[in-house]
PDB file of N, CA and C in Angstrom:
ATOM      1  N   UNK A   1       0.853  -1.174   0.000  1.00  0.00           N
ATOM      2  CA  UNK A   1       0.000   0.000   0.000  1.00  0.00           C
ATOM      3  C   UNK A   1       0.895   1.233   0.000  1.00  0.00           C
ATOM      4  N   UNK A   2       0.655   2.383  -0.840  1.00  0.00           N
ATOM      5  CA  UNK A   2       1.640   3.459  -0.863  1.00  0.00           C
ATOM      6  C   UNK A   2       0.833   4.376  -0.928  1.00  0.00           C
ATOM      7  N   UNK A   3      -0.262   4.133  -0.084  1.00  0.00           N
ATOM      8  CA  UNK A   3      -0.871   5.703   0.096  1.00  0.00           C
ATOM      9  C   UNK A   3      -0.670   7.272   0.794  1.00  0.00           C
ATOM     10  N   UNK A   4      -0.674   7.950   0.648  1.00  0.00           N
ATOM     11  CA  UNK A   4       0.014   9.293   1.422  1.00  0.00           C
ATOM     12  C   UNK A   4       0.246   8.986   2.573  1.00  0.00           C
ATOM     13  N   UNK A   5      -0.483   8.767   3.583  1.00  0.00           N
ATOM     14  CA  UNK A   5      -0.337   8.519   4.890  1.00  0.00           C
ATOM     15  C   UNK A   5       0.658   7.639   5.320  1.00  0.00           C
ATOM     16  N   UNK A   6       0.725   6.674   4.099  1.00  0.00           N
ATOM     17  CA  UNK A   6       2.082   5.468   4.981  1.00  0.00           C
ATOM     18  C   UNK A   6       3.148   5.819   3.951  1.00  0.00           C
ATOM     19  N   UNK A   7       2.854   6.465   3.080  1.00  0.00           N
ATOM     20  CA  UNK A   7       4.318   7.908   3.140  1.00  0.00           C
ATOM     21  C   UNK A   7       4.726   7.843   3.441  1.00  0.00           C
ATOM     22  N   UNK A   8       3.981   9.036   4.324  1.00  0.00           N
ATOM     23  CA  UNK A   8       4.121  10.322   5.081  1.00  0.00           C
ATOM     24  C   UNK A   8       5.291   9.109   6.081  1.00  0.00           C
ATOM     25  N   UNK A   9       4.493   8.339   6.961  1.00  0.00           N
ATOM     26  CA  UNK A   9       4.757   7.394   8.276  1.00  0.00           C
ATOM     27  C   UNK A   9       5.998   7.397   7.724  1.00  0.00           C
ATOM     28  N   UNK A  10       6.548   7.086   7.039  1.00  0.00           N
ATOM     29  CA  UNK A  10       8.233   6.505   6.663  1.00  0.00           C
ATOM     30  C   UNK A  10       9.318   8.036   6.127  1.00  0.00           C
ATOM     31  N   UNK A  11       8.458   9.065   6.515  1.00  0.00           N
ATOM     32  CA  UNK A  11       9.445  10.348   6.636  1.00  0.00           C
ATOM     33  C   UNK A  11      10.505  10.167   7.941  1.00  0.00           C
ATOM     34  N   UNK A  12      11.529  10.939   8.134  1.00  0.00           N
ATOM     35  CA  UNK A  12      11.838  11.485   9.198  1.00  0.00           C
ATOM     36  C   UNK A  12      11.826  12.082  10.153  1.00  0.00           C
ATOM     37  N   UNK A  13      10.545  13.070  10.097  1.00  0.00           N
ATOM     38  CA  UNK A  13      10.127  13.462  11.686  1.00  0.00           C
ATOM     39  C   UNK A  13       8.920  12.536  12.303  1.00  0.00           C
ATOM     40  N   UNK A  14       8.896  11.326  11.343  1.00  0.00           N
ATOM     41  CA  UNK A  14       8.230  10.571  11.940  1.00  0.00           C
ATOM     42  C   UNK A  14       8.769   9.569  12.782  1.00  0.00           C
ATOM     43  N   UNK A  15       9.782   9.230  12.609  1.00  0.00           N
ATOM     44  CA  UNK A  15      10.473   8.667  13.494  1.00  0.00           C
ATOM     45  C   UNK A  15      10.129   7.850  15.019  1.00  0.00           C
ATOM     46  N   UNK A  16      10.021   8.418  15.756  1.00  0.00           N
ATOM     47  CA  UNK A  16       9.461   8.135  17.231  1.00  0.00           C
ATOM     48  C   UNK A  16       7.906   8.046  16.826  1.00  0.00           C
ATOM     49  N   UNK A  17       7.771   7.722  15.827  1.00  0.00           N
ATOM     50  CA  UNK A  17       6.364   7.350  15.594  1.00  0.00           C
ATOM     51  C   UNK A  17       5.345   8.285  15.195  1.00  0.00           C
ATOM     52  N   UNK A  18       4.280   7.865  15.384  1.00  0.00           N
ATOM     53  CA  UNK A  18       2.865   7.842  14.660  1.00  0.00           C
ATOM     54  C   UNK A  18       1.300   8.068  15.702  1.00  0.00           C
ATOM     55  N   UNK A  19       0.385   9.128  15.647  1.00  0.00           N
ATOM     56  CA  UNK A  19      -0.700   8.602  15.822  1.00  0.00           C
ATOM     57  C   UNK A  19      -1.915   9.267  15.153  1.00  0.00           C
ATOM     58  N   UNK A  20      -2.312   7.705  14.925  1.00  0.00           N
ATOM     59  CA  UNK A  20      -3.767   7.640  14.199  1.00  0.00           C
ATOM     60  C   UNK A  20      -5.421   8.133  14.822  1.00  0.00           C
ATOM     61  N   UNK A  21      -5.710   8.402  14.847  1.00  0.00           N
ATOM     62  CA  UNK A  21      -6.790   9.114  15.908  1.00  0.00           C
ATOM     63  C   UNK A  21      -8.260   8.635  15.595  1.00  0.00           C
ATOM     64  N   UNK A  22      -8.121   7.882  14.791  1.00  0.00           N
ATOM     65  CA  UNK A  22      -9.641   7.162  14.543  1.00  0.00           C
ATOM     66  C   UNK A  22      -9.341   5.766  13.551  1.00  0.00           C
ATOM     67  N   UNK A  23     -10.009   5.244  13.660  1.00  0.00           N
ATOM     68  CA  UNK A  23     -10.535   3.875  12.497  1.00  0.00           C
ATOM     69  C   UNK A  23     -11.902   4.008  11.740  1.00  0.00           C
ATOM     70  N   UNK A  24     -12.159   5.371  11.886  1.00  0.00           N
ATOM     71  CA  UNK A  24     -13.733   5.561  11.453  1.00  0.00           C
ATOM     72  C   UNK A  24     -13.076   5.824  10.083  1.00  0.00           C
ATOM     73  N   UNK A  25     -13.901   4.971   8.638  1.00  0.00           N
ATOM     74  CA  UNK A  25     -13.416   5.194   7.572  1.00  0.00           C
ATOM     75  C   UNK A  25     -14.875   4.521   6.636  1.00  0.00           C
ATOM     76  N   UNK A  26     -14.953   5.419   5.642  1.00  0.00           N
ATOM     77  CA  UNK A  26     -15.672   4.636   4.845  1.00  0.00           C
ATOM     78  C   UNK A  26     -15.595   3.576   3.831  1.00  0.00           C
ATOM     79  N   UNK A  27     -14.113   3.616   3.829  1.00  0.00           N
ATOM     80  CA  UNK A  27     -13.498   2.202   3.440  1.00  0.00           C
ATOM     81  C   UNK A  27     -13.464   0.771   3.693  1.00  0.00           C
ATOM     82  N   UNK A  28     -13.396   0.962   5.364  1.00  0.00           N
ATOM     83  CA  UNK A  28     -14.093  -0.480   5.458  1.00  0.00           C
ATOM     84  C   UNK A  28     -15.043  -0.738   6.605  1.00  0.00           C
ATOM     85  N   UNK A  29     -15.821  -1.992   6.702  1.00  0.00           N
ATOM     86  CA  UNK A  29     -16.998  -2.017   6.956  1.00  0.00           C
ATOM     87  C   UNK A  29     -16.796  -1.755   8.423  1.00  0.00           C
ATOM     88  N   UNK A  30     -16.186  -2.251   9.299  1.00  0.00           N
ATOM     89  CA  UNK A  30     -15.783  -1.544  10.656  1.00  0.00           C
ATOM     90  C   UNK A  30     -14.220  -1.533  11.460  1.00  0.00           C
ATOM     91  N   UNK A  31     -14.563  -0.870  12.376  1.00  0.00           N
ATOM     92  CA  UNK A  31     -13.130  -1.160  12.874  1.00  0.00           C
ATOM     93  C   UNK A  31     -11.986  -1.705  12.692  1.00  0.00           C
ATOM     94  N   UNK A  32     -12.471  -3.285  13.224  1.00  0.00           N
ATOM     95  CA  UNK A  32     -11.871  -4.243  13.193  1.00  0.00           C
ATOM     96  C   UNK A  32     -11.122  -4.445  11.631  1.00  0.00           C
ATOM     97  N   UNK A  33     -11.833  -4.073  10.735  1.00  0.00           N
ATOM     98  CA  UNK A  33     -11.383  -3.865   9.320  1.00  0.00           C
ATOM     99  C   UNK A  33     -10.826  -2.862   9.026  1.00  0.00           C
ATOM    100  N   UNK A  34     -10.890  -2.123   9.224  1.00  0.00           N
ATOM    101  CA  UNK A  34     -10.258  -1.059   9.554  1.00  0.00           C
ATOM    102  C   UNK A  34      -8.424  -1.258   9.987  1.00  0.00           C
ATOM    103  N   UNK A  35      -8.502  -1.721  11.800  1.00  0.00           N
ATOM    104  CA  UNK A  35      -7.842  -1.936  11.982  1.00  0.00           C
ATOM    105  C   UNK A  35      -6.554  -2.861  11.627  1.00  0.00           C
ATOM    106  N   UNK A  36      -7.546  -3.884  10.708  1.00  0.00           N
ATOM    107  CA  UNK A  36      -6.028  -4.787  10.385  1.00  0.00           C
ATOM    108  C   UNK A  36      -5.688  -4.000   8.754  1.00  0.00           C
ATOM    109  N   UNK A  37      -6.588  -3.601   8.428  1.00  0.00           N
ATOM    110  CA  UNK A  37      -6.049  -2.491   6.588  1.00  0.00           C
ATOM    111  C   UNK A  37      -4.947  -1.979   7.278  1.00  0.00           C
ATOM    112  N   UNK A  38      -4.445  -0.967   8.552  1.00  0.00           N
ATOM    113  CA  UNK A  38      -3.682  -0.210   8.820  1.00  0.00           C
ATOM    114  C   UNK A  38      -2.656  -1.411   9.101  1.00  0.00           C
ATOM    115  N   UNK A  39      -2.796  -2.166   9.892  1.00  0.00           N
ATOM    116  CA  UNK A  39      -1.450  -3.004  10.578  1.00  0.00           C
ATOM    117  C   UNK A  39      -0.991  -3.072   9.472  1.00  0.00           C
ATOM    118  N   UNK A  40      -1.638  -3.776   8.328  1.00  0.00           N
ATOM    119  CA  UNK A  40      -0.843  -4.575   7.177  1.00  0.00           C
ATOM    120  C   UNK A  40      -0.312  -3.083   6.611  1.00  0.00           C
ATOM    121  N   UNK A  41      -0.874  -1.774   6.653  1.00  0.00           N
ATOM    122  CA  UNK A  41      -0.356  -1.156   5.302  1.00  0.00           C
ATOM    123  C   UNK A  41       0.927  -0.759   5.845  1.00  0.00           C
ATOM    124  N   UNK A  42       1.340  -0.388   7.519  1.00  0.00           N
ATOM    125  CA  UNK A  42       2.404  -0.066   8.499  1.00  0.00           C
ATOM    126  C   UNK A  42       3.790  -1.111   8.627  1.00  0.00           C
ATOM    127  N   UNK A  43       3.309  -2.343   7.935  1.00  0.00           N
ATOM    128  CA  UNK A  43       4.580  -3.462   8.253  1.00  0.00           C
ATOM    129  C   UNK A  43       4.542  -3.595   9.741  1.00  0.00           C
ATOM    130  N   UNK A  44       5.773  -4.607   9.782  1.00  0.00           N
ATOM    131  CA  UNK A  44       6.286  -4.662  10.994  1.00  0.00           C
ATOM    132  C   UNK A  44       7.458  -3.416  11.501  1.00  0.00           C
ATOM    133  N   UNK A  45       6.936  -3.588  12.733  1.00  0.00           N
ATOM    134  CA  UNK A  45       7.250  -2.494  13.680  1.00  0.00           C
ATOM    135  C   UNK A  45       7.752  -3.344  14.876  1.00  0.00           C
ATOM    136  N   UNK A  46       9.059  -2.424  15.281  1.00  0.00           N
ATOM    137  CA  UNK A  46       9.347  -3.175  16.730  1.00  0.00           C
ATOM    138  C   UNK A  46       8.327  -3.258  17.998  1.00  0.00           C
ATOM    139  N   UNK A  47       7.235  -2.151  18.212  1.00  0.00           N
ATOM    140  CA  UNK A  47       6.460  -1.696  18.773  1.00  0.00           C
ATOM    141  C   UNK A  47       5.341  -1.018  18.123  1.00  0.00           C
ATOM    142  N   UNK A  48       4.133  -1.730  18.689  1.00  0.00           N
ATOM    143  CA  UNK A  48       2.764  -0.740  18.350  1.00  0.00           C
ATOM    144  C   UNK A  48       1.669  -0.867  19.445  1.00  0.00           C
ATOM    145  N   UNK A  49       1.634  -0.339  19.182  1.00  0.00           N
ATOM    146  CA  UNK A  49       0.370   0.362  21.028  1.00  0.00           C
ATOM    147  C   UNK A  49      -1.167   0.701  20.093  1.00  0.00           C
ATOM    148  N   UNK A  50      -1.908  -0.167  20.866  1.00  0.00           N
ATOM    149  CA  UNK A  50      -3.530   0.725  20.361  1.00  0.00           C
ATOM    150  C   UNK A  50      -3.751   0.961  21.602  1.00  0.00           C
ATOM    151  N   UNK A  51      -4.678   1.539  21.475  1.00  0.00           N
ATOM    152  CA  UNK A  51      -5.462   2.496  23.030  1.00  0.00           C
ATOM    153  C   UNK A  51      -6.847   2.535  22.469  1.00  0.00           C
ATOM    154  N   UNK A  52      -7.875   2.234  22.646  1.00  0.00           N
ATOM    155  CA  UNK A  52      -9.190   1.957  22.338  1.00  0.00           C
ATOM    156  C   UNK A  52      -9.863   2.928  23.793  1.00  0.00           C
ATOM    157  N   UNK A  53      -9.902   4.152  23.366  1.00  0.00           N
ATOM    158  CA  UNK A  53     -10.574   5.494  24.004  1.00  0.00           C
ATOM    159  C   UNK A  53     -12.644   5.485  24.411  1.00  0.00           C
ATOM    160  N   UNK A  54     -12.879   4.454  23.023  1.00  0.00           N
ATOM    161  CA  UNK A  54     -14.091   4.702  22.905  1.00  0.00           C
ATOM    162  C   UNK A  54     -15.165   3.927  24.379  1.00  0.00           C
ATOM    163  N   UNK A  55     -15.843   4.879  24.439  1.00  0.00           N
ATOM    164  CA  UNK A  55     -17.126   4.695  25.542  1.00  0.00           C
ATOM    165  C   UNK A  55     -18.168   5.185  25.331  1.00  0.00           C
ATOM    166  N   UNK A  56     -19.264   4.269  25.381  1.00  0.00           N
ATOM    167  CA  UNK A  56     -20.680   5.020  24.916  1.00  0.00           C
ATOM    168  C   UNK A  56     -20.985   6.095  26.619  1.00  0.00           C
ATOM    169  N   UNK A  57     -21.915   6.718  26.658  1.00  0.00           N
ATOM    170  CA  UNK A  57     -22.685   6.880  27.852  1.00  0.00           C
ATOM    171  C   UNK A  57     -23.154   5.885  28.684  1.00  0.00           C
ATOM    172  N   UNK A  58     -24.105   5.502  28.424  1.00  0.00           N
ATOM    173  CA  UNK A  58     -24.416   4.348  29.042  1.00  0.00           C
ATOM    174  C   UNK A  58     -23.440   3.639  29.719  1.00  0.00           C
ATOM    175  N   UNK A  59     -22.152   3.079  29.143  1.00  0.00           N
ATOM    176  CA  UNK A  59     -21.104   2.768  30.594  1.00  0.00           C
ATOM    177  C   UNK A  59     -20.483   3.083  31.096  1.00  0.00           C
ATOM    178  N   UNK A  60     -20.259   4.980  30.948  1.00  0.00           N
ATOM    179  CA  UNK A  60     -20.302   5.708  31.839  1.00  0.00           C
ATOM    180  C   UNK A  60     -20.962   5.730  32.846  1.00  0.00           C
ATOM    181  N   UNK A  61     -21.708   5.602  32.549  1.00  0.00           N
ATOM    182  CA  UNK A  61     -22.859   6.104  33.914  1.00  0.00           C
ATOM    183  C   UNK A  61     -23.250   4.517  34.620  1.00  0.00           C
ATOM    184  N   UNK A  62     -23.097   3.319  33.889  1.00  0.00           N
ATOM    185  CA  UNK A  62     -22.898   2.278  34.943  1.00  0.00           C
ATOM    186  C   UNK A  62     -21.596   1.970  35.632  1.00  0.00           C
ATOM    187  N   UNK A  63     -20.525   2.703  35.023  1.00  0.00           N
ATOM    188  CA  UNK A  63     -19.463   2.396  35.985  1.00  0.00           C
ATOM    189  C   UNK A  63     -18.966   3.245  36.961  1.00  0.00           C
ATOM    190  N   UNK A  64     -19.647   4.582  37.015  1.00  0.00           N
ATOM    191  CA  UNK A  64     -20.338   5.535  37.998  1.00  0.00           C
ATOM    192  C   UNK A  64     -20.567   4.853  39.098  1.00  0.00           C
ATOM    193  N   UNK A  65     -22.069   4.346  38.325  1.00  0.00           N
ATOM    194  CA  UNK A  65     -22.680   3.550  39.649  1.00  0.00           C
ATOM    195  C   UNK A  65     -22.478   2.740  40.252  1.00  0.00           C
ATOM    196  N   UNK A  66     -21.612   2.117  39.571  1.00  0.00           N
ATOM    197  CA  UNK A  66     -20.832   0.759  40.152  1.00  0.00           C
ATOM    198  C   UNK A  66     -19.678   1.480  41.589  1.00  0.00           C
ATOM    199  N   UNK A  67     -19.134   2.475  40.990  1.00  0.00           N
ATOM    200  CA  UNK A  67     -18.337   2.830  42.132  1.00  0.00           C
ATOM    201  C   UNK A  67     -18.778   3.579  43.176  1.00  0.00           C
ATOM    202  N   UNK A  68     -19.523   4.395  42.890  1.00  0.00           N
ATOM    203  CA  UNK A  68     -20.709   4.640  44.457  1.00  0.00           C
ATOM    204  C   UNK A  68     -21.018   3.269  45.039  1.00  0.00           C
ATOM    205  N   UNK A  69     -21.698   2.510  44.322  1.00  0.00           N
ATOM    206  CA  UNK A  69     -22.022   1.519  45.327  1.00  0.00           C
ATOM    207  C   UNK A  69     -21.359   1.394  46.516  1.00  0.00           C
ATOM    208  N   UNK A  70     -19.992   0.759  45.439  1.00  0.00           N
ATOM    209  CA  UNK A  70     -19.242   0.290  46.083  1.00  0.00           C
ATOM    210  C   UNK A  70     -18.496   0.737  47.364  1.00  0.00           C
ATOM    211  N   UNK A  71     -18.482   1.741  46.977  1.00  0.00           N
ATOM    212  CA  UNK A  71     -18.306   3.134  48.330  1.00  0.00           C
ATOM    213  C   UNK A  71     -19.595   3.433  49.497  1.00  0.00           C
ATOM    214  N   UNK A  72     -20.412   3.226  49.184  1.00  0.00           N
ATOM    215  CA  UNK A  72     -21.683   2.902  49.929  1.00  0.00           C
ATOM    216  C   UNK A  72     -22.120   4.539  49.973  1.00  0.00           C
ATOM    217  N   UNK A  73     -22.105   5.276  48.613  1.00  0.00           N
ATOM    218  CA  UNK A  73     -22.215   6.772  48.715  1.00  0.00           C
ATOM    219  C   UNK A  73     -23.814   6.018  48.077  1.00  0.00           C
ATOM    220  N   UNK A  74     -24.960   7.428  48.230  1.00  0.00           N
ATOM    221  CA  UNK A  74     -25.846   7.248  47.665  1.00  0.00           C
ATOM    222  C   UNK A  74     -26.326   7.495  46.547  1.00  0.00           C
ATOM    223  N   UNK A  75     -27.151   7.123  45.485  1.00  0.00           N
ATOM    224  CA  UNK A  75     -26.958   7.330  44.287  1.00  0.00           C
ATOM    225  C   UNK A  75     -28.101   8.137  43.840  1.00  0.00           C
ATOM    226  N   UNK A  76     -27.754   9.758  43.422  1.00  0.00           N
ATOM    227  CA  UNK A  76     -28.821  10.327  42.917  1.00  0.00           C
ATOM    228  C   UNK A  76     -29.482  10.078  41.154  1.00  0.00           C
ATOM    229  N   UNK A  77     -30.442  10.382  41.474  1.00  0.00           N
ATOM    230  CA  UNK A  77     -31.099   9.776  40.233  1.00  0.00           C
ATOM    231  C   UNK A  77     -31.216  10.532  39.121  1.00  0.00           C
TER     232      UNK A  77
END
């Protein structure tokens, strides 16, 4: 793959690396597809780190509640 981006990645102030800030693409059907299009287009690397940021609301707010509980604070509604 020699698209701009994995270029770009093989410049010199890239060096100490790279980051990608989403997998949202209309290229492929999700993530996970997503995610391995990039591994393969990057090669091998001595090191690569994902960090998976994403959280809906909803488990926000149950893992909220989970830790009040657990604290025995009370839980407003």
């Amino acid at each position: 793959m020699s698209s701009p981006e994995m270029i770009r990645v093989k410049l010199s102030d890239c060096y100490r690396g790279v980051v990608f800030d989403s997998l949202e693409t209309l290229f492929a059907r999700n993530a996970a597809a997503a995610l391995l299009c990039l591994l393969k287009a990057i090669g091998t690397r001595e090191h690569i780190y994902v960090i998976n940021m994403a959280q809906d609301y909803a488990a926000m707010k149950a893992q909220e509640k989970a830790k009040k509980e657990q604290e025995g604070k009370p839980i407003p509604s």
